[in-house]
Protein backbone atom coordinates (compact mmCIF):
# COMPACT_ATOMS: atom_id res chain seq x y z
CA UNK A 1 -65.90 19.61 -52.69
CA UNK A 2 -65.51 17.15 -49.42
CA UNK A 3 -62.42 18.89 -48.67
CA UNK A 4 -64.34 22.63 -48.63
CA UNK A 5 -66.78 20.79 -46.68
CA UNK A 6 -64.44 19.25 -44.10
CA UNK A 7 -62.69 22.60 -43.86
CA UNK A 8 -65.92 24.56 -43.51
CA UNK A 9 -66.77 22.49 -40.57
CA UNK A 10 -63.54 22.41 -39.38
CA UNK A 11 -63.62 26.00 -39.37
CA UNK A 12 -67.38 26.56 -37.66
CA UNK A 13 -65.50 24.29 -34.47
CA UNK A 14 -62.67 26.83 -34.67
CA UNK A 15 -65.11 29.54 -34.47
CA UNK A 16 -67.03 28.24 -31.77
CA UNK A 17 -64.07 27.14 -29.46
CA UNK A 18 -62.53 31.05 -30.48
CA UNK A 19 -65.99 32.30 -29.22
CA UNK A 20 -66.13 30.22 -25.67
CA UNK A 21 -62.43 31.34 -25.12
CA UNK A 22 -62.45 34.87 -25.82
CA UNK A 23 -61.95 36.37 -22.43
CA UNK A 24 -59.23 33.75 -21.81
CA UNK A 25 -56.83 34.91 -24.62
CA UNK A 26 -58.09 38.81 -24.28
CA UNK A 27 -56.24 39.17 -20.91
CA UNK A 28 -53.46 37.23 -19.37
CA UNK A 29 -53.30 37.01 -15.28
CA UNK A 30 -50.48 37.35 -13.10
CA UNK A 31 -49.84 35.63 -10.15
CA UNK A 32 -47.47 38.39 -8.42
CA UNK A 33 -45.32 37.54 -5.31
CA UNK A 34 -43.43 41.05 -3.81
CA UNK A 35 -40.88 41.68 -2.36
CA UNK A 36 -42.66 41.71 1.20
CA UNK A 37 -44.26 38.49 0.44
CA UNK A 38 -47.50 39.91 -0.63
CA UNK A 39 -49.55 37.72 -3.05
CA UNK A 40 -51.41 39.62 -5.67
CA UNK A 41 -52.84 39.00 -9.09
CA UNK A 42 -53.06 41.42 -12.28
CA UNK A 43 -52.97 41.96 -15.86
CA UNK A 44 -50.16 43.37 -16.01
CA UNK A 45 -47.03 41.79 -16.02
CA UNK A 46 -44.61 42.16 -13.02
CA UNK A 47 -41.88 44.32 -11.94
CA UNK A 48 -38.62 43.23 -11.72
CA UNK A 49 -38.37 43.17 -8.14
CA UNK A 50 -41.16 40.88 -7.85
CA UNK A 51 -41.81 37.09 -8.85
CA UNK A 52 -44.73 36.46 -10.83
CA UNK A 53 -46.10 33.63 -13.00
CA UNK A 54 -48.51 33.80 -15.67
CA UNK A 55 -51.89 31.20 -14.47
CA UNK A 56 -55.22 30.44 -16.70
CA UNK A 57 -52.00 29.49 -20.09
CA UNK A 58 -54.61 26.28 -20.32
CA UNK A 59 -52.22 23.01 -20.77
CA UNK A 60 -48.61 22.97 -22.64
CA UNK A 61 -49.40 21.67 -26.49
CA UNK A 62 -46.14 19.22 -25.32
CA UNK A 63 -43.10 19.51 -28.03
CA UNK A 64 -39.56 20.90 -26.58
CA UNK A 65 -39.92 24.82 -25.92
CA UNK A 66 -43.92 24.54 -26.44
CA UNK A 67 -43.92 26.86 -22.60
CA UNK A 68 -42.66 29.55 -24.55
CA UNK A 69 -44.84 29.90 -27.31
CA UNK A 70 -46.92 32.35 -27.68
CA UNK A 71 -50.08 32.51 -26.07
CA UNK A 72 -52.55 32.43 -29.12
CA UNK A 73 -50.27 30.17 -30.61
CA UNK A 74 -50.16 27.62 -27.99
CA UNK A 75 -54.10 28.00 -27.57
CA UNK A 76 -54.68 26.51 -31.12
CA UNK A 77 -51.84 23.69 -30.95
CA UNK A 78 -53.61 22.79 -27.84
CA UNK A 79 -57.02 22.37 -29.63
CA UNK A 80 -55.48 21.43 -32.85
CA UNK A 81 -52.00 19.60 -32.55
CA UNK A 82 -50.38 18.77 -35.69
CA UNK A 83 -48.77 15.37 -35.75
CA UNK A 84 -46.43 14.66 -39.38
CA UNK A 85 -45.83 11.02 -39.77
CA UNK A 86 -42.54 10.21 -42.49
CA UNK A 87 -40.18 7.74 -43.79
CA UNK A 88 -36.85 8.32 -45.23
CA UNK A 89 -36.49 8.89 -49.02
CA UNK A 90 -39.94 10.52 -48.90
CA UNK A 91 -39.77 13.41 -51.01
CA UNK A 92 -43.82 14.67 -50.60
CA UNK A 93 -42.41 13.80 -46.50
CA UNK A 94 -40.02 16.28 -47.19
CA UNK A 95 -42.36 19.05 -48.51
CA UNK A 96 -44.94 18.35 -45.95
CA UNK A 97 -42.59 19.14 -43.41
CA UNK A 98 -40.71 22.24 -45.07
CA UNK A 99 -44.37 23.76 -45.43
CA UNK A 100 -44.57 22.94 -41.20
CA UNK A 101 -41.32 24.88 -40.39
CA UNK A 102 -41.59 27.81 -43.00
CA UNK A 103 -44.89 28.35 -41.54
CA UNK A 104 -44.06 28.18 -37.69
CA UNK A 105 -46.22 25.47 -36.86
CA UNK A 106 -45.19 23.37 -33.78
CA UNK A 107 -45.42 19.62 -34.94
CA UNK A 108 -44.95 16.21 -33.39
CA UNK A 109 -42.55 13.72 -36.08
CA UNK A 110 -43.03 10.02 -36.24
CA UNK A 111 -41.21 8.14 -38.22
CA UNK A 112 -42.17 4.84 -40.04
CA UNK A 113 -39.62 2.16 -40.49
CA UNK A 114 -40.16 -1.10 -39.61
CA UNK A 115 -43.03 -3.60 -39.60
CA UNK A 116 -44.69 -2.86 -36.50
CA UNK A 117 -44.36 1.18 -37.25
CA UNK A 118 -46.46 0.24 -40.59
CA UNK A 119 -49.01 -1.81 -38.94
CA UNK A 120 -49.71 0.95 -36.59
CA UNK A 121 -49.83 3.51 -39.39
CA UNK A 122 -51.80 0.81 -41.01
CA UNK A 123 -54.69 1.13 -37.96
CA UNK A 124 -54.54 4.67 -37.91
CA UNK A 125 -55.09 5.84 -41.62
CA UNK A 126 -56.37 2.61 -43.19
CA UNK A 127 -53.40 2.66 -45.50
CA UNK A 128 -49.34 2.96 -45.74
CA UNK A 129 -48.71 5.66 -47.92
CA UNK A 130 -46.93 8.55 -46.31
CA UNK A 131 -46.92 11.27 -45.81
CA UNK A 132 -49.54 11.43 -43.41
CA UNK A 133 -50.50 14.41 -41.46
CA UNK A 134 -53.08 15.20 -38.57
CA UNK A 135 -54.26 18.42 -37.52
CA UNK A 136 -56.70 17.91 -34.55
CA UNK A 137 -58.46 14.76 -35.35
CA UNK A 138 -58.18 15.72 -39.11
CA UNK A 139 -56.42 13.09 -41.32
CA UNK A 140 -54.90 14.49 -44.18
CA UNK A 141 -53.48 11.43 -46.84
CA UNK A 142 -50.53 12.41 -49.14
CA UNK A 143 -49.49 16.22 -49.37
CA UNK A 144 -50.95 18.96 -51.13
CA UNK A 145 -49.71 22.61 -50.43
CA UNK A 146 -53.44 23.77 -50.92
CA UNK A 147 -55.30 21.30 -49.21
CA UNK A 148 -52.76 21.18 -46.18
CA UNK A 149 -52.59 25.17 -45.88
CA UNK A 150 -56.86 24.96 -45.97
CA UNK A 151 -57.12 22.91 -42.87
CA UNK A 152 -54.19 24.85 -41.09
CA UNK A 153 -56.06 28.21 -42.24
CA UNK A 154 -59.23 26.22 -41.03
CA UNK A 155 -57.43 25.71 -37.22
CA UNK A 156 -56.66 29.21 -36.67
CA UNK A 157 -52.73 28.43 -37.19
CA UNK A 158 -51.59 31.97 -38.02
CA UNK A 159 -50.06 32.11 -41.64
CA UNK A 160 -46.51 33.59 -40.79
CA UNK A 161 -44.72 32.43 -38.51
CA UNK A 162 -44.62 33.10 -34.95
CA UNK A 163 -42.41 30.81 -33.03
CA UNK A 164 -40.23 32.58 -30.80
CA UNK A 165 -36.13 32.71 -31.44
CA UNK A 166 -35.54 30.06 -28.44
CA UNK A 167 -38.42 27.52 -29.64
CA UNK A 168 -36.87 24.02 -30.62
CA UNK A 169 -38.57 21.63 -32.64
CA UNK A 170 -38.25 18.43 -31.04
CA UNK A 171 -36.58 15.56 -32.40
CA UNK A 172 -38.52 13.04 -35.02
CA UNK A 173 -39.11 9.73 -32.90
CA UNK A 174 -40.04 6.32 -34.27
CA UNK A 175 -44.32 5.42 -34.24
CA UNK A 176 -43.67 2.58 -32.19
CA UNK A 177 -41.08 2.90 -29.09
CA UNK A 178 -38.21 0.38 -29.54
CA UNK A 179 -38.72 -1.69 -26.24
CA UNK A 180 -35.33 -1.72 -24.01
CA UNK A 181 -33.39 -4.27 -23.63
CA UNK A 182 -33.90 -6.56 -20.93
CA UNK A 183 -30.55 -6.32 -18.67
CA UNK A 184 -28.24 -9.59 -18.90
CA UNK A 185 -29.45 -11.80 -15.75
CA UNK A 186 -26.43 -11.07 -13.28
CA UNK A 187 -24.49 -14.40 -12.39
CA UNK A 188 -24.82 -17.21 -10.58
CA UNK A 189 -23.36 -15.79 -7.50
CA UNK A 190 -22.69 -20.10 -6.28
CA UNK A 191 -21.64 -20.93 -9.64
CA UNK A 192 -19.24 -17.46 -9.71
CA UNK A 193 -17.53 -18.26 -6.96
CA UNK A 194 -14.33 -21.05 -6.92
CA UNK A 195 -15.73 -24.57 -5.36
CA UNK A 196 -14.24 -24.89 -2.03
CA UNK A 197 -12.63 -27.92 -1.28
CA UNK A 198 -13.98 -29.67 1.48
CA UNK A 199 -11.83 -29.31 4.66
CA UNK A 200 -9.94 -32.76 5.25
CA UNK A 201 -11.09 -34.39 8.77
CA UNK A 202 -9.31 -34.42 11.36
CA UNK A 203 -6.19 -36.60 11.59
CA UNK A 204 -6.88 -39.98 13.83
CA UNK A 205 -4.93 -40.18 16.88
CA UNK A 206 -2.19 -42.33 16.01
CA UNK A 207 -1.01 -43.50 19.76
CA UNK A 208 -1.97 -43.47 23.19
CA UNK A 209 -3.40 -40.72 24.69
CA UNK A 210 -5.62 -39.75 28.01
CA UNK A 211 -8.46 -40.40 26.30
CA UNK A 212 -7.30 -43.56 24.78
CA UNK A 213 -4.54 -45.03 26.94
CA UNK A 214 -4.63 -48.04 24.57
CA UNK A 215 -3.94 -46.45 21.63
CA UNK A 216 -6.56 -48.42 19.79
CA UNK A 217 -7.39 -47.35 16.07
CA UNK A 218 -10.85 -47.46 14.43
C-alpha cells in the first residue's frame, strides 16, 4: 500500500509540474536567422536556407545524445532523471537495466566496486544491496518489474520507447571518481646534471717575469 501511496503522490507532482508547463511543450519557438541577416522567431521550424535554433528546450537532462531527445521526453528526464546504480554478477542489476533500455528511458550508470563506492552507496540508500534505482528523488531498493514500471508510469516516462536512432547511452562510470595520479616529481635538475669538476687554478709563475723580476715563489 506505501508503494500506491508513494506513486499516487508521485503522480499528483507529475500532474502539477505537466499543468505549469503546458504552453511550454504545446509549441516549440524558433530562433530564425535569414539569409539577409534578419532575426525572427516562430513556431514553425525553418527553411533550409535559413539558420534557426530551437530556444525555451529548458536544460539538457545530461547523458551522451540527451540534445537530441525528444522534446517531451527530455522534459520529464529533466524533472525526473533516472540514475541505476550496479555491480558486476548482479543478475536483478541486469534486469533493472534491460527493463531501462527496452523501455527507452535515458539513465545515468554507476557502478559499485570498491570500498569507498559502498560507503557512498551506504550514505545514500542506508544499505548495500543493489540494485538500486532513483527516479527523481525516488529511491527504489532491489528490482521489481511492477513496482519499477509504477513509478516510471508515475513520472510521465512514456511506455514505448522513444529514443531517437542516433541517441547513445552513455557509458556506466564508477560512484566514486578514481582520483588521478599525481605526476612523478620531475628531477633534480642539480642532481641530473654531471658534477663539474672544479677548474684547476692557475699555474704559478715558475721564473722571472716583469712583474716579478726575482722570480720569487709563494
Amino acid at each position: 500500500m506505501s508503494i500506491i501511496r508513494n506513486a499516487a503522490v508521485l503522480a499528483t507532482t507529475c500532474a502539477t509540474a505537466a499543468l505549469l508547463s503546458t504552453a511550454a511543450l504545446a509549441q516549440q519557438v524558433y530562433r530564425i536567422v535569414g539569409p539577409d541577416g534578419k532575426v525572427t522567431f516562430s513556431d514553425r521550424a525553418p527553411a533550409a536556407n535559413a539558420e534557426g535554433t530551437a530556444v525555451g528546450a529548458g536544460p539538457r537532462s545530461g547523458g551522451a545524445g540527451a540534445e537530441a531527445l525528444p522534446y517531451a521526453l527530455r522534459q520529464v528526464a529533466t524533472r525526473f532523471p533516472v540514475t541505476l546504480y550496479t555491480s558486476s554478477d548482479c543478475m536483478p542489476c541486469n534486469s533493472a537495466r534491460n527493463l531501462l533500455i527496452n523501455r527507452g528511458i535515458p539513465f545515468t550508470e554507476r557502478t559499485v566496486s570498491t570500498n569507498e563506492d559502498i560507503d557512498a552507496l551506504k550514505r545514500m540508500s542506508g544499505e548495500s544491496s543493489l540494485p538500486f534505482g532513483t527516479i527523481g528523488a525516488q529511491q527504489l531498493r532491489g528490482f521489481s518489474d511492477t513496482e519499477w514500471t509504477q513509478y516510471l508510469d508515475a513520472a510521465g516516462y512514456p511506455k514505448q520507447s522513444q529514443l531517437p536512432p542516433t541517441y547513445r547511452r552513455p557509458a556506466a562510470a564508477p560512484l566514486v571518481a578514481v582520483p588521478a595520479q599525481p605526476a612523478a616529481p620531475a628531477a633534480d635538475k642539480a642532481s641530473a646534471a654531471p658534477a663539474r669538476r672544479p677548474s684547476a687554478p692557475p699555474a704559478a709563475p715558475t721564473g722571472p717575469s716583469p712583474s716579478n723580476p726575482a722570480g720569487i715563489i709563494f
